[in-house]
C-alpha atoms as a PDB file:
ATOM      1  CA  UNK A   1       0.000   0.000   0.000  1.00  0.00           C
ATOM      2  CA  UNK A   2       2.918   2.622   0.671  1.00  0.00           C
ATOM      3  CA  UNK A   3       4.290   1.913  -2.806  1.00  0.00           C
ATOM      4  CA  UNK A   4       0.832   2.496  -4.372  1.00  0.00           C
ATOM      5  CA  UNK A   5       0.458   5.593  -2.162  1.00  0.00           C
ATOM      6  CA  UNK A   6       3.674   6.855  -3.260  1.00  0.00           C
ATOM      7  CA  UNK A   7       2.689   6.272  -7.278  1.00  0.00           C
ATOM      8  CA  UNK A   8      -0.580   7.203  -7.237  1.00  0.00           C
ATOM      9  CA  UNK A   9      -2.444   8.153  -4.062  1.00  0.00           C
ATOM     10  CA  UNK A  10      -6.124   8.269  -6.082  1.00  0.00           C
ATOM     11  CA  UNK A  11      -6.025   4.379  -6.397  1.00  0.00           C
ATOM     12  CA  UNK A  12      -6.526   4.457  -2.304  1.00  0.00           C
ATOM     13  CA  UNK A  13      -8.634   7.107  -1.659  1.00  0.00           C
ATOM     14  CA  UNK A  14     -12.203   4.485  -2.284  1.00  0.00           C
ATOM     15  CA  UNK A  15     -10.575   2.414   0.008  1.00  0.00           C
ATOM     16  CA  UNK A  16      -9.578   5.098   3.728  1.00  0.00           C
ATOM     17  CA  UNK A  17     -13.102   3.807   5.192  1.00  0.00           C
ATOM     18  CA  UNK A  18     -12.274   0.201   5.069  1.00  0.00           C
ATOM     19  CA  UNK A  19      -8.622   0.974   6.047  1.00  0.00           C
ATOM     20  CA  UNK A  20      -9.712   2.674   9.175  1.00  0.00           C
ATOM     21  CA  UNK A  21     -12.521   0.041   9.938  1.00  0.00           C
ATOM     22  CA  UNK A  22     -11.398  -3.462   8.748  1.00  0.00           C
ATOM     23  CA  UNK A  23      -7.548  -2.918   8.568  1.00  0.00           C
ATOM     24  CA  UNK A  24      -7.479  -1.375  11.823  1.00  0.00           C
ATOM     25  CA  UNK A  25      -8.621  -3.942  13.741  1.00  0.00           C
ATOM     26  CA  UNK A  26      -5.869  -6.002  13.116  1.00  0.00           C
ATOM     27  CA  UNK A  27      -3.415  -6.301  16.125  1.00  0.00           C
ATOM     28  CA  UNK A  28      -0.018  -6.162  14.597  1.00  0.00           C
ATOM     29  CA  UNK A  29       2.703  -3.597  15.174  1.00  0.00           C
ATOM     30  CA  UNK A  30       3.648  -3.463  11.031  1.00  0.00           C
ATOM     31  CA  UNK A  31      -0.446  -3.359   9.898  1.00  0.00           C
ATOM     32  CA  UNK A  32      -0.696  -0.359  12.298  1.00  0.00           C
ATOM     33  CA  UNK A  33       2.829   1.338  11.432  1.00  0.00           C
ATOM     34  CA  UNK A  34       2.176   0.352   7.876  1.00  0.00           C
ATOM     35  CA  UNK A  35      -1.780   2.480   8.319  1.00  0.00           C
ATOM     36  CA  UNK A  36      -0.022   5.507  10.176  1.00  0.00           C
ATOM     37  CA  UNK A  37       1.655   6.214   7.021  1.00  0.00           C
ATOM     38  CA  UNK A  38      -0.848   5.849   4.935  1.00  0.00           C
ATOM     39  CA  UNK A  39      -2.731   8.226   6.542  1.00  0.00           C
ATOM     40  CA  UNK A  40      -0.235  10.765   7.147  1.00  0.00           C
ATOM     41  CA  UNK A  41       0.291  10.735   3.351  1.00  0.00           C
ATOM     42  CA  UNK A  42      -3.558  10.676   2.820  1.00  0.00           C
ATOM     43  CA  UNK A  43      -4.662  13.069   5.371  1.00  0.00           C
ATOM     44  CA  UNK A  44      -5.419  16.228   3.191  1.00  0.00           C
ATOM     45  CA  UNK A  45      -7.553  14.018   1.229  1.00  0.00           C
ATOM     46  CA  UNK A  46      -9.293  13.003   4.031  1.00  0.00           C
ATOM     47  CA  UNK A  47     -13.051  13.757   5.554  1.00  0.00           C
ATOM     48  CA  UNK A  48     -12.891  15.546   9.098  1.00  0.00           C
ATOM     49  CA  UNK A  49     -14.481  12.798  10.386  1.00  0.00           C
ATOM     50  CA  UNK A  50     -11.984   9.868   9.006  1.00  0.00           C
ATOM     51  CA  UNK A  51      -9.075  12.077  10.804  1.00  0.00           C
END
């Protein structure tokens, strides 16, 4: 997902909801470090309410 973030952040965007619902919820250090990114890269094109 970082790669694809780094290419082309659009491909993602349909997908922060289910990242912050589904992926969330799994308890591993790397899936959550991995998500922290993401949304740090993705935050400006995300809702006030998915911050």
């Amino acid at each position: 997902m970082k790669r694809i973030c780094k290419e082309n952040k659009s491909l993602l965007l349909p997908f922060i909801d289910r990242f912050l619902n589904e992926v969330s919820e799994i308890d591993q250090a790397s899936v959550q470090w991995t998500l922290s990114q993401l949304f740090g890269s993705l935050q400006k094109e995300m809702s006030k309410d998915q911050i």
